[in-house]
C-alpha atoms as a PDB file:
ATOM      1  CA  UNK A   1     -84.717  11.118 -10.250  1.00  0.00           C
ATOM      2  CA  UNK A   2     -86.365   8.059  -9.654  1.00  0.00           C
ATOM      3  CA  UNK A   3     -88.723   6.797  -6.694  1.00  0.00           C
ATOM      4  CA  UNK A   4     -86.172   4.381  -5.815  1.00  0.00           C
ATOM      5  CA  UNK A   5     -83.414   6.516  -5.976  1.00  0.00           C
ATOM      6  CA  UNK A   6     -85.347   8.910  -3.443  1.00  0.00           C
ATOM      7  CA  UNK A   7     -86.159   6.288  -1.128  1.00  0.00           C
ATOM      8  CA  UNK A   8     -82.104   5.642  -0.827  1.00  0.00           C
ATOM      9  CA  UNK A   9     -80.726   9.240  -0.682  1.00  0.00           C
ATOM     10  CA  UNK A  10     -83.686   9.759   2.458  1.00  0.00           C
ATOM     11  CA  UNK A  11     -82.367   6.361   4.379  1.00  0.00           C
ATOM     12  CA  UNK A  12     -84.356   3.957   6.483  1.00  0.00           C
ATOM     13  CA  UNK A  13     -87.046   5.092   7.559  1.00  0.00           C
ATOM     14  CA  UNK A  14     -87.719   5.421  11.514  1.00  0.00           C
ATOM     15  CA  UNK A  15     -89.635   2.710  12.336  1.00  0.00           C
ATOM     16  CA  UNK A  16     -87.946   0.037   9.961  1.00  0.00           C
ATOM     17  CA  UNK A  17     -84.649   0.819  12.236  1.00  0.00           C
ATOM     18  CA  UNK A  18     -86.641   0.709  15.233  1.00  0.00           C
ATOM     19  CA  UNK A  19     -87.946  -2.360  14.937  1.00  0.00           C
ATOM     20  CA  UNK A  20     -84.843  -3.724  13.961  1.00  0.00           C
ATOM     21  CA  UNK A  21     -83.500  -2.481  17.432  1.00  0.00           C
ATOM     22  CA  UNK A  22     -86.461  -4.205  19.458  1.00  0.00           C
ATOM     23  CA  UNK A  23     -85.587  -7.640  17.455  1.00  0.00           C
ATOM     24  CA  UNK A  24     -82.084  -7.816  18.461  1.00  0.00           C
ATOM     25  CA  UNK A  25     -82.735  -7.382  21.961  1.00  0.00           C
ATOM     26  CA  UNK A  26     -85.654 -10.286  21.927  1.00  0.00           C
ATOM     27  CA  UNK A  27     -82.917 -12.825  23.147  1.00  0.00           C
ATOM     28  CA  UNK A  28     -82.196 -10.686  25.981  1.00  0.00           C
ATOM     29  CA  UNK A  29     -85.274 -10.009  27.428  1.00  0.00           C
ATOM     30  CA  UNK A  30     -86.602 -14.018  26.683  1.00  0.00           C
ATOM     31  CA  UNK A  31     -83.084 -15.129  28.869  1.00  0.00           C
ATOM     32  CA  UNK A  32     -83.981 -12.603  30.829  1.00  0.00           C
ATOM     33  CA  UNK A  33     -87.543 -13.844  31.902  1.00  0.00           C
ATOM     34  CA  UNK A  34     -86.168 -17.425  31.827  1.00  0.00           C
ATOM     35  CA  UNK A  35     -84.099 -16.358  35.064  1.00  0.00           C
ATOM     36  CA  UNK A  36     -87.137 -15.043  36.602  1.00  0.00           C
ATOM     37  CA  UNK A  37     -85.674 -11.526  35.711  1.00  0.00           C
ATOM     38  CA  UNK A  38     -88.567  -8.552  35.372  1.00  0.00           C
ATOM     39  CA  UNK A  39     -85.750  -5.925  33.932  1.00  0.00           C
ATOM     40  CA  UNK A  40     -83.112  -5.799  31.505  1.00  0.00           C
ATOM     41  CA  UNK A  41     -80.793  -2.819  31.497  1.00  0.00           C
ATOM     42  CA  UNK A  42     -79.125  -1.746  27.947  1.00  0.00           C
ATOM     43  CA  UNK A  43     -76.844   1.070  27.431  1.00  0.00           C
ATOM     44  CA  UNK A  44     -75.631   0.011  23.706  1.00  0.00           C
ATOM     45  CA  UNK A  45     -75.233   3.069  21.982  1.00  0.00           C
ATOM     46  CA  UNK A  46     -78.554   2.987  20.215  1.00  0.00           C
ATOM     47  CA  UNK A  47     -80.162   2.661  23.450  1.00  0.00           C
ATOM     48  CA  UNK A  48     -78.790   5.716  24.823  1.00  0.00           C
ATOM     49  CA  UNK A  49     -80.883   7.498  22.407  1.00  0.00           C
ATOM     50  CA  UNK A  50     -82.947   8.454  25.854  1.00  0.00           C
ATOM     51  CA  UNK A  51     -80.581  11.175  26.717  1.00  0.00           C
ATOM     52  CA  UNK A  52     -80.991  13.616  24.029  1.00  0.00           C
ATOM     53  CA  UNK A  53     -84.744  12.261  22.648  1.00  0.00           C
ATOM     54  CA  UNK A  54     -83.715  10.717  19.553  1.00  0.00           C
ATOM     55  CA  UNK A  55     -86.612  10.316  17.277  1.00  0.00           C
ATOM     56  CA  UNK A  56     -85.654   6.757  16.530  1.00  0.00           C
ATOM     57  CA  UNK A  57     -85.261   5.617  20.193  1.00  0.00           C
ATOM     58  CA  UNK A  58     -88.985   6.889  21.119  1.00  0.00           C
ATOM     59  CA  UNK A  59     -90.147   4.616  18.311  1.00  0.00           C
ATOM     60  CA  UNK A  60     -88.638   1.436  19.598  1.00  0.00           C
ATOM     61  CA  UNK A  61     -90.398   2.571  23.083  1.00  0.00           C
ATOM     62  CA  UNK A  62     -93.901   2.912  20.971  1.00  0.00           C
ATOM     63  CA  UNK A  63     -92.855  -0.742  20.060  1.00  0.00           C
ATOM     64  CA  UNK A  64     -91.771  -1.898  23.475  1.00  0.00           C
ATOM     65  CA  UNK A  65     -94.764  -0.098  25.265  1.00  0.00           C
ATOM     66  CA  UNK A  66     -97.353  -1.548  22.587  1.00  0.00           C
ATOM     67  CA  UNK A  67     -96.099  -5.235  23.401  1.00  0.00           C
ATOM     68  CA  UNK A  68     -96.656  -4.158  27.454  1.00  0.00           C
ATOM     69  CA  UNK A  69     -93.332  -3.250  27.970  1.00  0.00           C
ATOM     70  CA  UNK A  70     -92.474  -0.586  30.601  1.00  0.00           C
ATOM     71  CA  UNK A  71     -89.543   1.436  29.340  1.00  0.00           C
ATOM     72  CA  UNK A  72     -87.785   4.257  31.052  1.00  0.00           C
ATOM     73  CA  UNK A  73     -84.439   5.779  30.772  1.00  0.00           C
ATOM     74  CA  UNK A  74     -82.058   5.923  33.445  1.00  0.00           C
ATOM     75  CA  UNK A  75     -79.828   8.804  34.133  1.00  0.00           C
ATOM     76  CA  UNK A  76     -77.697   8.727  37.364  1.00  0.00           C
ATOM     77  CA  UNK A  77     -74.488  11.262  37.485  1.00  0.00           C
ATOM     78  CA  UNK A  78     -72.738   9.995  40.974  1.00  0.00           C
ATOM     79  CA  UNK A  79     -68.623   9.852  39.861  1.00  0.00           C
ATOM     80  CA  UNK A  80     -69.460   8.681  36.445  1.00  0.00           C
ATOM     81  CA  UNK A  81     -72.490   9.175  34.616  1.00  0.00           C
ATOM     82  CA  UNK A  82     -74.407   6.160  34.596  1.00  0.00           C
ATOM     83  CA  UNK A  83     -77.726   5.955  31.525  1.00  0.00           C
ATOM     84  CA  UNK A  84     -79.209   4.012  29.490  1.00  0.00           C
ATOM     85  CA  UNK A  85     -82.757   1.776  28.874  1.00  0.00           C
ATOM     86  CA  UNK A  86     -84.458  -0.196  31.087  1.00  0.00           C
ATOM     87  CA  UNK A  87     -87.128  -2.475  29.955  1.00  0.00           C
ATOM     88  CA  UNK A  88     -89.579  -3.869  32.313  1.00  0.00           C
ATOM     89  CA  UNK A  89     -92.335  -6.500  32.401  1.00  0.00           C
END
């Protein structure tokens, strides 16, 4: 076995997919701000990683927090379960 062939039978790595995550939801948070918005709210599956500590979720929160993002995740059981991410600035 090759290098290469190790690096695609282990995946992506971590961070790679983190960061990924944080760029797609760059558009929300700038049309966000632009409506004088200090929170967006995201409960795509990836961002319910919260619930059960998903090593990849905490990642895109060392991203988020680095930038000077406030990130916390939301859990609220009233009729329905309510959770996900919020991102503050």
């Amino acid at each position: 076995m090759d290098a290469k062939t190790a690096r695609k039978l282990a995946g992506v790595p971590e961070q790679e997919v983190a960061l990924s995550e944080v760029q797609k939801i760059e558009k929300n948070i700038k049309e966000a701000a632009e409506k004088k918005q200090r929170m967006i709210y995201l409960w795509s599956p990836f961002w319910l990683g919260g619930y059960n500590s998903d090593p990849t979720w905490k990642e895109a929160v060392k991203i988020l927090e680095a930038r000077g993002f406030t990130v916390k995740f939301r859990y609220e059981e009233r009729q329905f379960v309510d959770m996900g991410t919020e991102i503050h600035w």
